[in-house]
C-alpha atoms as a PDB file:
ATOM      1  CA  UNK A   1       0.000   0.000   0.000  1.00  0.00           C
ATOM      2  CA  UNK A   2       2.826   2.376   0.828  1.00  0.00           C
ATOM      3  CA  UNK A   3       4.235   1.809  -2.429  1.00  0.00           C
ATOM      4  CA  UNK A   4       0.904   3.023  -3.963  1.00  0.00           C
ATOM      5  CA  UNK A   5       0.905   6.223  -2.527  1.00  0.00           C
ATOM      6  CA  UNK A   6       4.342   6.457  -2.662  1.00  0.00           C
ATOM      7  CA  UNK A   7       4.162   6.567  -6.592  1.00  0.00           C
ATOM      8  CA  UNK A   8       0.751   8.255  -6.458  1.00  0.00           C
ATOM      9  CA  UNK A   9       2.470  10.939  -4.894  1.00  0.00           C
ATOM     10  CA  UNK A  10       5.577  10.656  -7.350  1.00  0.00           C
ATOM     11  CA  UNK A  11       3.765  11.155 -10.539  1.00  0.00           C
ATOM     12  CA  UNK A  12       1.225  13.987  -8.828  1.00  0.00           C
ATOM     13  CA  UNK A  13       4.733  16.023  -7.920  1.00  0.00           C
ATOM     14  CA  UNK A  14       6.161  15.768 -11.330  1.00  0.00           C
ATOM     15  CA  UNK A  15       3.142  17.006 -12.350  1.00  0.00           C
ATOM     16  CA  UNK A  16       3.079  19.781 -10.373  1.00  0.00           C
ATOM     17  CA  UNK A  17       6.995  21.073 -11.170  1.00  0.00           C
ATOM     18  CA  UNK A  18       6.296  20.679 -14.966  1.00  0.00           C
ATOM     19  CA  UNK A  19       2.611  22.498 -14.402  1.00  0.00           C
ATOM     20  CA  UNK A  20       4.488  25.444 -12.376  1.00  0.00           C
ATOM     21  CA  UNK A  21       6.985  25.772 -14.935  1.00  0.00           C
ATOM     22  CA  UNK A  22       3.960  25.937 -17.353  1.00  0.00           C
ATOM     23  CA  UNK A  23       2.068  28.586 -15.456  1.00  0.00           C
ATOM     24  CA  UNK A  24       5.260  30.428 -15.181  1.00  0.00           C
ATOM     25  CA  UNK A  25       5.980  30.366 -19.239  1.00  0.00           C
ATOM     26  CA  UNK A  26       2.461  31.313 -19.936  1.00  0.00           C
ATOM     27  CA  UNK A  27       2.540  34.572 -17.716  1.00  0.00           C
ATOM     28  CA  UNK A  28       5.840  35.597 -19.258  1.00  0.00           C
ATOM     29  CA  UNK A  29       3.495  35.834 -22.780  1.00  0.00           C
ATOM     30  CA  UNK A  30       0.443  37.385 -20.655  1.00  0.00           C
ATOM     31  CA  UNK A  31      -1.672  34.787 -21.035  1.00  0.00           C
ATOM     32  CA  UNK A  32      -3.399  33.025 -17.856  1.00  0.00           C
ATOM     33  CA  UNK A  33      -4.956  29.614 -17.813  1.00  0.00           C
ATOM     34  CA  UNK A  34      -8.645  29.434 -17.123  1.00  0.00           C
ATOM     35  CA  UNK A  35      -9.447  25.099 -16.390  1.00  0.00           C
ATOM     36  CA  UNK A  36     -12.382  24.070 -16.497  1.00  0.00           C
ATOM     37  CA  UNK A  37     -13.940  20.640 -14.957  1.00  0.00           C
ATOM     38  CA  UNK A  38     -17.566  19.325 -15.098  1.00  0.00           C
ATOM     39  CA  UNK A  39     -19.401  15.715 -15.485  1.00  0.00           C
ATOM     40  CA  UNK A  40     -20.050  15.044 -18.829  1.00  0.00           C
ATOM     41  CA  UNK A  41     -23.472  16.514 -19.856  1.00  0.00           C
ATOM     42  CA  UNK A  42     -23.194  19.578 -17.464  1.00  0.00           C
ATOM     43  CA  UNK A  43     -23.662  22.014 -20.608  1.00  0.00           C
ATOM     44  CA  UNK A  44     -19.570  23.193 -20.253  1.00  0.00           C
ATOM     45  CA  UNK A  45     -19.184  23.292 -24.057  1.00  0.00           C
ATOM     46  CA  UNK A  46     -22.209  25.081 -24.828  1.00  0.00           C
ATOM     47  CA  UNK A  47     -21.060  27.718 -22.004  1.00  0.00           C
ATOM     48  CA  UNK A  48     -18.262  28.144 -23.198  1.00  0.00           C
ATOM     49  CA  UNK A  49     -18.861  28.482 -26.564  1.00  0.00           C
ATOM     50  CA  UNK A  50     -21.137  31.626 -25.464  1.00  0.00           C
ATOM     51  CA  UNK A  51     -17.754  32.639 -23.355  1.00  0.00           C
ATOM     52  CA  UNK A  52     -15.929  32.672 -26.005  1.00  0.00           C
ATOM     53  CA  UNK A  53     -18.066  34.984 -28.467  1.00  0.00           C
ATOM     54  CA  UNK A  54     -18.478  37.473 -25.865  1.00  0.00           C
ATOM     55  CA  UNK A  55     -14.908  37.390 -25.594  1.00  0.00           C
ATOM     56  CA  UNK A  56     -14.259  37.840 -29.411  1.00  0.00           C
ATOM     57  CA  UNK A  57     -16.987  40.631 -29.961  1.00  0.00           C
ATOM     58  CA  UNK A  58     -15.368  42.513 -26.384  1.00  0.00           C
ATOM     59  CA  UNK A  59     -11.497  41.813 -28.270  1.00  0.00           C
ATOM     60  CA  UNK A  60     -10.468  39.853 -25.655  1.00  0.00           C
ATOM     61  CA  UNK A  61      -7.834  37.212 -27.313  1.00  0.00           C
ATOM     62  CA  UNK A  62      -8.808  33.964 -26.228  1.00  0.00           C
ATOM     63  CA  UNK A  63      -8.081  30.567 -27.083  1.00  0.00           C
ATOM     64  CA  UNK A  64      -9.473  27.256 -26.356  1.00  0.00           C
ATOM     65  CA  UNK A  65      -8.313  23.682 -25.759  1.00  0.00           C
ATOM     66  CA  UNK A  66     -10.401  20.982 -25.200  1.00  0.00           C
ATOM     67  CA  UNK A  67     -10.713  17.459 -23.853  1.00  0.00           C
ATOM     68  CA  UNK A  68     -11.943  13.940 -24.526  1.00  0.00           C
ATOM     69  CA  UNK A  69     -11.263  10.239 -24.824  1.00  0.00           C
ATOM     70  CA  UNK A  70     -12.956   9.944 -28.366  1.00  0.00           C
ATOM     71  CA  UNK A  71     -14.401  12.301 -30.893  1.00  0.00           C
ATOM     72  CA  UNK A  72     -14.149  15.931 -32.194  1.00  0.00           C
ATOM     73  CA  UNK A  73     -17.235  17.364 -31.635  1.00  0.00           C
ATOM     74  CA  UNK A  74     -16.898  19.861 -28.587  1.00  0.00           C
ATOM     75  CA  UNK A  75     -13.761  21.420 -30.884  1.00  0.00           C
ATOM     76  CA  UNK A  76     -16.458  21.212 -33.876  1.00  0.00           C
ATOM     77  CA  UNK A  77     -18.892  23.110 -31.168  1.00  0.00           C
ATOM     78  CA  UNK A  78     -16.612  25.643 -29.865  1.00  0.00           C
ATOM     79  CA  UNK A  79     -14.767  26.408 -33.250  1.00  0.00           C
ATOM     80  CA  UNK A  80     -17.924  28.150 -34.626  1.00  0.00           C
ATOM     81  CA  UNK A  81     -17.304  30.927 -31.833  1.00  0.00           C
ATOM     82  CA  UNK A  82     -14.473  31.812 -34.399  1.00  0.00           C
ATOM     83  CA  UNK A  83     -11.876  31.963 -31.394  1.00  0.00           C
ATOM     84  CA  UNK A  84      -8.606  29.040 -32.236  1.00  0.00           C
ATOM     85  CA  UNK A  85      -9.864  25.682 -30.793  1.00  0.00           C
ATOM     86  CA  UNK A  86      -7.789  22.301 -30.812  1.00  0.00           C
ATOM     87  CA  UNK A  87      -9.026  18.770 -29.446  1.00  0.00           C
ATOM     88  CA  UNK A  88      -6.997  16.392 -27.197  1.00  0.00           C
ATOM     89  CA  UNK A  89      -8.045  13.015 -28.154  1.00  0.00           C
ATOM     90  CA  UNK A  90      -6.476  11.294 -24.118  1.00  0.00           C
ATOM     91  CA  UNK A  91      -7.381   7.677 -25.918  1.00  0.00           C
ATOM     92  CA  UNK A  92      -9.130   6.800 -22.452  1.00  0.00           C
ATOM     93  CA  UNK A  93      -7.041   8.573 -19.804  1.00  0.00           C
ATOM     94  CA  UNK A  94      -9.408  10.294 -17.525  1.00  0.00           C
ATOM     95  CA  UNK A  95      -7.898  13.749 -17.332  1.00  0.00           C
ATOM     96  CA  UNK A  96      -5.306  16.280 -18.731  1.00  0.00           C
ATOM     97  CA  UNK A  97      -1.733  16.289 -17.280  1.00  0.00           C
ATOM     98  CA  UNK A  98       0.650  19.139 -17.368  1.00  0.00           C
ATOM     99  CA  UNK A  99       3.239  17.671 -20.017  1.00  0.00           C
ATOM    100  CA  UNK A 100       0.334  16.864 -22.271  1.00  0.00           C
ATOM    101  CA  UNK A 101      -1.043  20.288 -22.504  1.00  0.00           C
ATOM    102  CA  UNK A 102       2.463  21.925 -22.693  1.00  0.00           C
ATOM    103  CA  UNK A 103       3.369  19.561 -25.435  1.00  0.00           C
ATOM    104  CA  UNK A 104      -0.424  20.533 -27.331  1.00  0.00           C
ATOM    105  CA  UNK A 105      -0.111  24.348 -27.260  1.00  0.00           C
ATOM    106  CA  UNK A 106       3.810  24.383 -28.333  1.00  0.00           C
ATOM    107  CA  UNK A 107       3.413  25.719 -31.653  1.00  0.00           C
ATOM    108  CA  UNK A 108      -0.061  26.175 -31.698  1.00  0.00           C
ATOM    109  CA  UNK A 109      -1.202  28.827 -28.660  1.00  0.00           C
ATOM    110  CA  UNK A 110      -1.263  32.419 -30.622  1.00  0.00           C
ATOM    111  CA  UNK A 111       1.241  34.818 -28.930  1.00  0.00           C
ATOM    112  CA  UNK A 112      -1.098  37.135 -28.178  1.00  0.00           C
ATOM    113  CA  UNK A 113      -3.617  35.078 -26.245  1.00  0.00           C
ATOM    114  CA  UNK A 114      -4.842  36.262 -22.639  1.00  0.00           C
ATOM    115  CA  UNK A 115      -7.029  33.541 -21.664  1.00  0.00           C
ATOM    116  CA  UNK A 116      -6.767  30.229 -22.678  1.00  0.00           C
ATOM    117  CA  UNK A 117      -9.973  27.978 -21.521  1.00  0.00           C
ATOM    118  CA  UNK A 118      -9.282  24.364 -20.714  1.00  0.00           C
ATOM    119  CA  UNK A 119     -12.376  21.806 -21.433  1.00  0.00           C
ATOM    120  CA  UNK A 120     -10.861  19.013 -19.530  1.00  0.00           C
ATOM    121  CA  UNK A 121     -12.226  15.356 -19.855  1.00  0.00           C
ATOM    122  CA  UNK A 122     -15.939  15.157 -18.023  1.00  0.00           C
ATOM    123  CA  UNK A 123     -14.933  13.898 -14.615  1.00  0.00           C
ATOM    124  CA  UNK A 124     -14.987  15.287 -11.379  1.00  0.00           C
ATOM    125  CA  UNK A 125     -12.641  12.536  -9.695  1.00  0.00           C
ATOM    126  CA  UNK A 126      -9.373  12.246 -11.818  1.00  0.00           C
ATOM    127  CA  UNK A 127      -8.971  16.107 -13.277  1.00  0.00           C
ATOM    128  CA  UNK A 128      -8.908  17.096  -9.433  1.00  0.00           C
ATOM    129  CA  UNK A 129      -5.910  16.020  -8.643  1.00  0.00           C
ATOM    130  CA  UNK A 130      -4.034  17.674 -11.778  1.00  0.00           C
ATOM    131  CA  UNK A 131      -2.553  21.023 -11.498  1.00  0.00           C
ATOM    132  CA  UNK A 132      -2.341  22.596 -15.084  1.00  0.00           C
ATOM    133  CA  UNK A 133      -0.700  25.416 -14.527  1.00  0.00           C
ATOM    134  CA  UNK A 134      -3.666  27.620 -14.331  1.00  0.00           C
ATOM    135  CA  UNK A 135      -4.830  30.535 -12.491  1.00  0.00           C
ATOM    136  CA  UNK A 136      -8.434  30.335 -11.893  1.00  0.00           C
ATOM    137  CA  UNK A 137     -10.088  26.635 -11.720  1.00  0.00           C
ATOM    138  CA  UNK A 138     -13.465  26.705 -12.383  1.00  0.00           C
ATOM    139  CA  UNK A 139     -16.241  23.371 -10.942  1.00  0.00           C
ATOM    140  CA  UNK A 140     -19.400  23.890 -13.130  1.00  0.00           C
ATOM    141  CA  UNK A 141     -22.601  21.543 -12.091  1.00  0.00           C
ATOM    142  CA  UNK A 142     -25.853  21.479 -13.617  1.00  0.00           C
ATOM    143  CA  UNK A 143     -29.488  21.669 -11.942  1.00  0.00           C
ATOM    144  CA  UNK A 144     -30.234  18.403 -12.825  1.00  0.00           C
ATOM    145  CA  UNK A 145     -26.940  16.766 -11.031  1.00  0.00           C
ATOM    146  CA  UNK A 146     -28.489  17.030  -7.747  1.00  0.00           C
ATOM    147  CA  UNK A 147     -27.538  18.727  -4.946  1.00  0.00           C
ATOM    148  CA  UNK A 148     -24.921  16.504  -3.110  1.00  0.00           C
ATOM    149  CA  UNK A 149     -22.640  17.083  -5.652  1.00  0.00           C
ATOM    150  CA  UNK A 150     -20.480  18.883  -3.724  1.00  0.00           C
ATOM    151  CA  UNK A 151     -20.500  16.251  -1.018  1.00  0.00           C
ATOM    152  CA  UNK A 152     -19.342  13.045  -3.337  1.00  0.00           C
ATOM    153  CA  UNK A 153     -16.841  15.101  -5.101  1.00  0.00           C
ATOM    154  CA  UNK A 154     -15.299  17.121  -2.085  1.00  0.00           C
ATOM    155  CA  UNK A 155     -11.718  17.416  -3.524  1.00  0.00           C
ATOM    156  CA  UNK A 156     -12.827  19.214  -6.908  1.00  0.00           C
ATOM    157  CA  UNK A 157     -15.054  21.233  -5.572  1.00  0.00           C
ATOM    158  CA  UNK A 158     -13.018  22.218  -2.299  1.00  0.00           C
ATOM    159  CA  UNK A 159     -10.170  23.306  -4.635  1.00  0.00           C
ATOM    160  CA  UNK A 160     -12.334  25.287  -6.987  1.00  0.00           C
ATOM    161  CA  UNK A 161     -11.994  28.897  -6.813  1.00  0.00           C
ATOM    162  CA  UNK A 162     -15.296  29.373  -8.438  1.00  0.00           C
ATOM    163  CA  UNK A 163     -18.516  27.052  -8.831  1.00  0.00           C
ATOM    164  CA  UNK A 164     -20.743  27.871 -11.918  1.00  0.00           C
ATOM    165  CA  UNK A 165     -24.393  26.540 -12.108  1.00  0.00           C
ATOM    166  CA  UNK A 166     -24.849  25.441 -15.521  1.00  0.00           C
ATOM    167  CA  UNK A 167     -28.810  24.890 -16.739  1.00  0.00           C
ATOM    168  CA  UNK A 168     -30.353  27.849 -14.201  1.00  0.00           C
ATOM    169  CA  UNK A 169     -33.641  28.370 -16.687  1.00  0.00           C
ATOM    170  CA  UNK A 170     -34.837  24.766 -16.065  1.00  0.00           C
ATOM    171  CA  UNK A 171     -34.146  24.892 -12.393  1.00  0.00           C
ATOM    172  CA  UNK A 172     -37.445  25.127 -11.230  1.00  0.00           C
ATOM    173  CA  UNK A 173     -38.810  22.264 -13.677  1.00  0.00           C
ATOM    174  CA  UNK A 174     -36.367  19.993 -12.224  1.00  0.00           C
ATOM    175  CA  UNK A 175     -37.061  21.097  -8.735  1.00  0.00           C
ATOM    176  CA  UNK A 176     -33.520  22.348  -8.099  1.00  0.00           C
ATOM    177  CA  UNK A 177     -32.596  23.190  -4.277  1.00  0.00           C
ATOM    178  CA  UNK A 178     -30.232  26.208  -4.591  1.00  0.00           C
ATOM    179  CA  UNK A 179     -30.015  26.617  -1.291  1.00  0.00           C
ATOM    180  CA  UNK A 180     -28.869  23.263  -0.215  1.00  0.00           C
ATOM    181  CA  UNK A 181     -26.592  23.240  -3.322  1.00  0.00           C
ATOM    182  CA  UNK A 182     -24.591  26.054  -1.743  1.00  0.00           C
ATOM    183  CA  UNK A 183     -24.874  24.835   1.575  1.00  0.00           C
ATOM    184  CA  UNK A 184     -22.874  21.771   0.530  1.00  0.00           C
ATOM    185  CA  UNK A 185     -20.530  24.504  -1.096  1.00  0.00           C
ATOM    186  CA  UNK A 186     -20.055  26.166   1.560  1.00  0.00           C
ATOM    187  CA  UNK A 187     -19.416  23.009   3.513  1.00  0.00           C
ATOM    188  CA  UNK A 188     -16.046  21.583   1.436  1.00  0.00           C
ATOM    189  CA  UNK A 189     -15.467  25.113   0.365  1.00  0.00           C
ATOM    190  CA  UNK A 190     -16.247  27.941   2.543  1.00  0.00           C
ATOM    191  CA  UNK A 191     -16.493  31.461   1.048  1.00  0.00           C
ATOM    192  CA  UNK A 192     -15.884  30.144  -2.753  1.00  0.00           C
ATOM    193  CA  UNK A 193     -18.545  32.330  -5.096  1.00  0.00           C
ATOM    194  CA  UNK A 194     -21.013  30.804  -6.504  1.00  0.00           C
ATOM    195  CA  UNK A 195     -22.838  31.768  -9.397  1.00  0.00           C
ATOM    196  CA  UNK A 196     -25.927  30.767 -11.490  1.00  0.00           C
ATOM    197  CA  UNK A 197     -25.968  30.287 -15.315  1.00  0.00           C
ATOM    198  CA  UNK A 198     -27.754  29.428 -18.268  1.00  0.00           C
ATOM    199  CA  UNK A 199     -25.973  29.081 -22.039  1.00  0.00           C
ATOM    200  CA  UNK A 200     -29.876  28.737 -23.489  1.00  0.00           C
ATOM    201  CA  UNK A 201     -31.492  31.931 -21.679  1.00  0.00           C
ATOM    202  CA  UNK A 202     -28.380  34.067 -21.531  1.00  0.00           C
ATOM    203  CA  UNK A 203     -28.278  34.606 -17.804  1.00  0.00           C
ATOM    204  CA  UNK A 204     -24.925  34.344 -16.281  1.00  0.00           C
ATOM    205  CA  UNK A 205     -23.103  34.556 -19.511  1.00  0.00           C
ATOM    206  CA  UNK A 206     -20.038  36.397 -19.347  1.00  0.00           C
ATOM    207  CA  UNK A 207     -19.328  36.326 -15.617  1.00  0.00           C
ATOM    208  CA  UNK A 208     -16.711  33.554 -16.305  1.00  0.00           C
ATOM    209  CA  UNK A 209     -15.390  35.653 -18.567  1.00  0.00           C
ATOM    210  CA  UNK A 210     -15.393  38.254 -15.936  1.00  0.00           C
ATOM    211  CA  UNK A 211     -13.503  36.512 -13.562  1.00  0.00           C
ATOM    212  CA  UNK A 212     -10.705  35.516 -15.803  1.00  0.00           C
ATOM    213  CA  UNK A 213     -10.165  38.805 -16.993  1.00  0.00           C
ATOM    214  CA  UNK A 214      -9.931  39.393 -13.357  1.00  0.00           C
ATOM    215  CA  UNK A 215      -7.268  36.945 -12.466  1.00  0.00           C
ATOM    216  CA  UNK A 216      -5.517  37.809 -15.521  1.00  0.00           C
ATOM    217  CA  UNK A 217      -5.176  41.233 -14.628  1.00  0.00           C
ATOM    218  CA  UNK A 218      -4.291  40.239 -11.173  1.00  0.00           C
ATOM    219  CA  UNK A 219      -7.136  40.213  -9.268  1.00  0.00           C
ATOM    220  CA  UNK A 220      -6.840  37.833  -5.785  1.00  0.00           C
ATOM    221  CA  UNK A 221      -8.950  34.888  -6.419  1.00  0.00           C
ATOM    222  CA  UNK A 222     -10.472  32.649  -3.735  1.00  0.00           C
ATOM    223  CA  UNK A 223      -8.306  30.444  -1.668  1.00  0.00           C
ATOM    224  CA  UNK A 224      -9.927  27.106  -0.485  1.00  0.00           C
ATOM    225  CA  UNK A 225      -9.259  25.851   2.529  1.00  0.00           C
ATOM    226  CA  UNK A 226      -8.409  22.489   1.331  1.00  0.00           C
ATOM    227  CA  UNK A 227      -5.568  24.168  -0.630  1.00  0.00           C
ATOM    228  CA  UNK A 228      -4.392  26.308   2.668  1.00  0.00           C
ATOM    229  CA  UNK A 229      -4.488  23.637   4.858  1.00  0.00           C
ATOM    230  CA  UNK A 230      -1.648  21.251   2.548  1.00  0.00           C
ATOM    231  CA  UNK A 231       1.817  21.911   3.778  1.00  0.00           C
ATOM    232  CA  UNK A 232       2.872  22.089  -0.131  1.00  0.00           C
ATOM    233  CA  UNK A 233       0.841  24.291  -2.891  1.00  0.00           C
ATOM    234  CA  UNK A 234       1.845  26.672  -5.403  1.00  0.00           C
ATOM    235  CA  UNK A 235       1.467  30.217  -5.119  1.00  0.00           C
ATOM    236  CA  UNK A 236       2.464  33.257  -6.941  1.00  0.00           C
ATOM    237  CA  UNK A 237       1.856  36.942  -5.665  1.00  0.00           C
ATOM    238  CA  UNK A 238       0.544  39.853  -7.529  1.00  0.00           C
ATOM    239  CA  UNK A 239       0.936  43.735  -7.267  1.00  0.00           C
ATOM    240  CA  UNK A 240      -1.762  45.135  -8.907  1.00  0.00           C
ATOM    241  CA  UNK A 241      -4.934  46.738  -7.413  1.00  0.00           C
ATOM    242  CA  UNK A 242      -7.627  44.257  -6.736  1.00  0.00           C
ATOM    243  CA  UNK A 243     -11.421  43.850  -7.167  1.00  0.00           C
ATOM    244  CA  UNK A 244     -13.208  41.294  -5.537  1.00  0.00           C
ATOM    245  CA  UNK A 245     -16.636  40.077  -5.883  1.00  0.00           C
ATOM    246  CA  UNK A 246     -19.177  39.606  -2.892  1.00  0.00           C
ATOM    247  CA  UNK A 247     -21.190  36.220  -3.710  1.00  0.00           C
ATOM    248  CA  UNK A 248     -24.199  38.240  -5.861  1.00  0.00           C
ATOM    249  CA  UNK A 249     -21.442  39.351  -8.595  1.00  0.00           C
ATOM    250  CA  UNK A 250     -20.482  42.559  -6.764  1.00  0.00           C
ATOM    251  CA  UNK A 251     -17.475  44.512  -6.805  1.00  0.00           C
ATOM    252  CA  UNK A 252     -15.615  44.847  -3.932  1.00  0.00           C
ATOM    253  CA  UNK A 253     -12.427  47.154  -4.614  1.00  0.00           C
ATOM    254  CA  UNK A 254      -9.274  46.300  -2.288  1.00  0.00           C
ATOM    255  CA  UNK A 255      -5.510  46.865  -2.858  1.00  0.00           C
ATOM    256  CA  UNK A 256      -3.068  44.794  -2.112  1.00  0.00           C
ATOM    257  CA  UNK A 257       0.875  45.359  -1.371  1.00  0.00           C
ATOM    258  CA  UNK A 258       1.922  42.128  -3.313  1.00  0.00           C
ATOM    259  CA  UNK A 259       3.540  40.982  -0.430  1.00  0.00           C
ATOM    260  CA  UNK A 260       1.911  38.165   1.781  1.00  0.00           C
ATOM    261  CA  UNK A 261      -1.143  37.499   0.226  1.00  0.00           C
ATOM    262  CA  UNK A 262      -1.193  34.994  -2.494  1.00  0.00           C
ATOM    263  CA  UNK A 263      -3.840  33.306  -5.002  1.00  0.00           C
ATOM    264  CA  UNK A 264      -3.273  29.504  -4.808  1.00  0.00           C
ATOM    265  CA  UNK A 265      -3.045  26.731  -7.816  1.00  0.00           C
ATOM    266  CA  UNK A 266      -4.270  23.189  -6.775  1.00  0.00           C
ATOM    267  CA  UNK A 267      -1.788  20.656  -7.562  1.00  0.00           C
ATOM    268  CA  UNK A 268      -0.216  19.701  -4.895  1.00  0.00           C
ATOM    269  CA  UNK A 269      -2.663  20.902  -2.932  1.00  0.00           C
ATOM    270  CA  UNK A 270      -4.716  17.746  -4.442  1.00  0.00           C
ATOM    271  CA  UNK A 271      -1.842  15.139  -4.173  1.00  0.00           C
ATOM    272  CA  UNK A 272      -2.699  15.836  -0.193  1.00  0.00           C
ATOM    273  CA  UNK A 273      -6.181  15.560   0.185  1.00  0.00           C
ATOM    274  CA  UNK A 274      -6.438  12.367  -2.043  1.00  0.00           C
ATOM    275  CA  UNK A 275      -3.157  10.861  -0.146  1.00  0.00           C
ATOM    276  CA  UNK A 276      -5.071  11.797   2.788  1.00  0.00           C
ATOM    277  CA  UNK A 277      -8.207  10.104   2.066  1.00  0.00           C
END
């Protein structure tokens, strides 16, 4: 058993080295990594897709990669936002690694991108523990999942540092409890903002893109607990001015020195809670 973990933890810190030095090549060009990680069916593509028009028709160079064990069809999907898309094909791994998403955007990633969106594979166990070098990692969940989500998949959501509900305009119809959703949140993932969307109605749209354009320009994002707690996480400090957003999508200005406070990436920070567990 110790030689299990042992290797488990191996392979999840050789991940995390090659993801840091990703993250730190990537902010040397500007351009800040925005994962994303959902079940399969949770509406991520067609969310993003909207994402990324909004992004095109605001000028906002973005970029998409995304991934899946078989078939082209959320590149096909996102493509027609007009914004460069490429497909991973994993041939049945269960997530993205760091050295497999450095070795897709060498020669591809336009030098002028600010956000590049991750679709990873549609799995909330195995993407968790995978740092990818990116600044803001984003847990999206659709009204029709139920409302213990949060509870059976307490490692990806307690290292997201946003949750997106995905499906809002059939919420009722499906007899969605918000408020127990966020309660079970709150519960693996105090303070993380959580925000309600819908790719079909509109509502929602472009607060994603909100909040990377945030953490791109240096904006603190939220720090889970999970992630605090590990003795071993990345972090990297900005000096910028701040805005942070209260829970309803409000701005709440703040400055910041650049000095002791620090917005936290989740790979090793994973390797922990799942050795842990």
């Amino acid at each position: 058993m110790c030689r299990v973990v042992d290797l488990q933890q191996a392979v999840l810190a050789k991940n995390d080295t090659t993801a840091q030095h990703l993250r730190n090549e990537l902010a040397r060009r500007g351009t800040t990594v925005v994962n994303l990680l959902s079940s399969p069916g949770s509406g991520k593509t067609a969310l993003l897709e909207r994402e990324l028009v909004l992004a095109r028709e605001k000028g906002v160079p973005v970029a998409a990669l995304t991934a899946d064990l078989a078939t082209e069809n959320d590149a096909t999907r996102l493509a027609r936002s007009g914004a460069p898309v490429k497909q991973v094909l994993t041939d049945g791994l269960c997530h993205l690694e760091a050295h497999m998403l450095s070795g897709h955007l060498d020669g591809w990633l336009p030098e002028d991108t600010r956000l590049l969106f991750v679709e990873n594979v549609g799995n909330l166990v195995c993407p968790a523990s995978y740092d990818l070098g990116e600044t803001l990692r984003v847990v999206l969940a659709s009204v029709t999942e139920g409302e213990d989500k949060p509870l059976k998949y307490p490692t990806a959501f307690g290292l997201a540092h946003l949750v997106l509900v995905t499906k809002a305009d059939i919420a009722e119809a499906v007899e969605f409890d918000e408020d127990a959703f966020r309660a079970h949140v709150e519960q693996v993932n105090p303070g993380v903002p959580v925000l309600l969307t819908s790719a079909r109605s509109g509502d929602g749209v472009g607060a994603l893109l909100d909040r990377a354009l945030d953490a791109a320009s240096g904006a603190l994002v939220h720090q889970p607990v999970m992630a605090r707690q590990s003795p071993s996480h990345h972090t990297h400090t900005h000096t910028h001015a701040h805005t942070e957003h209260d829970e309803d999508g409000r701005d709440r200005p703040r400055t910041h020195s650049g000095r002791g406070e620090q917005a936290t990436a989740p790979g090793a920070s994973a390797a922990a809670a799942q050795t842990r567990a």
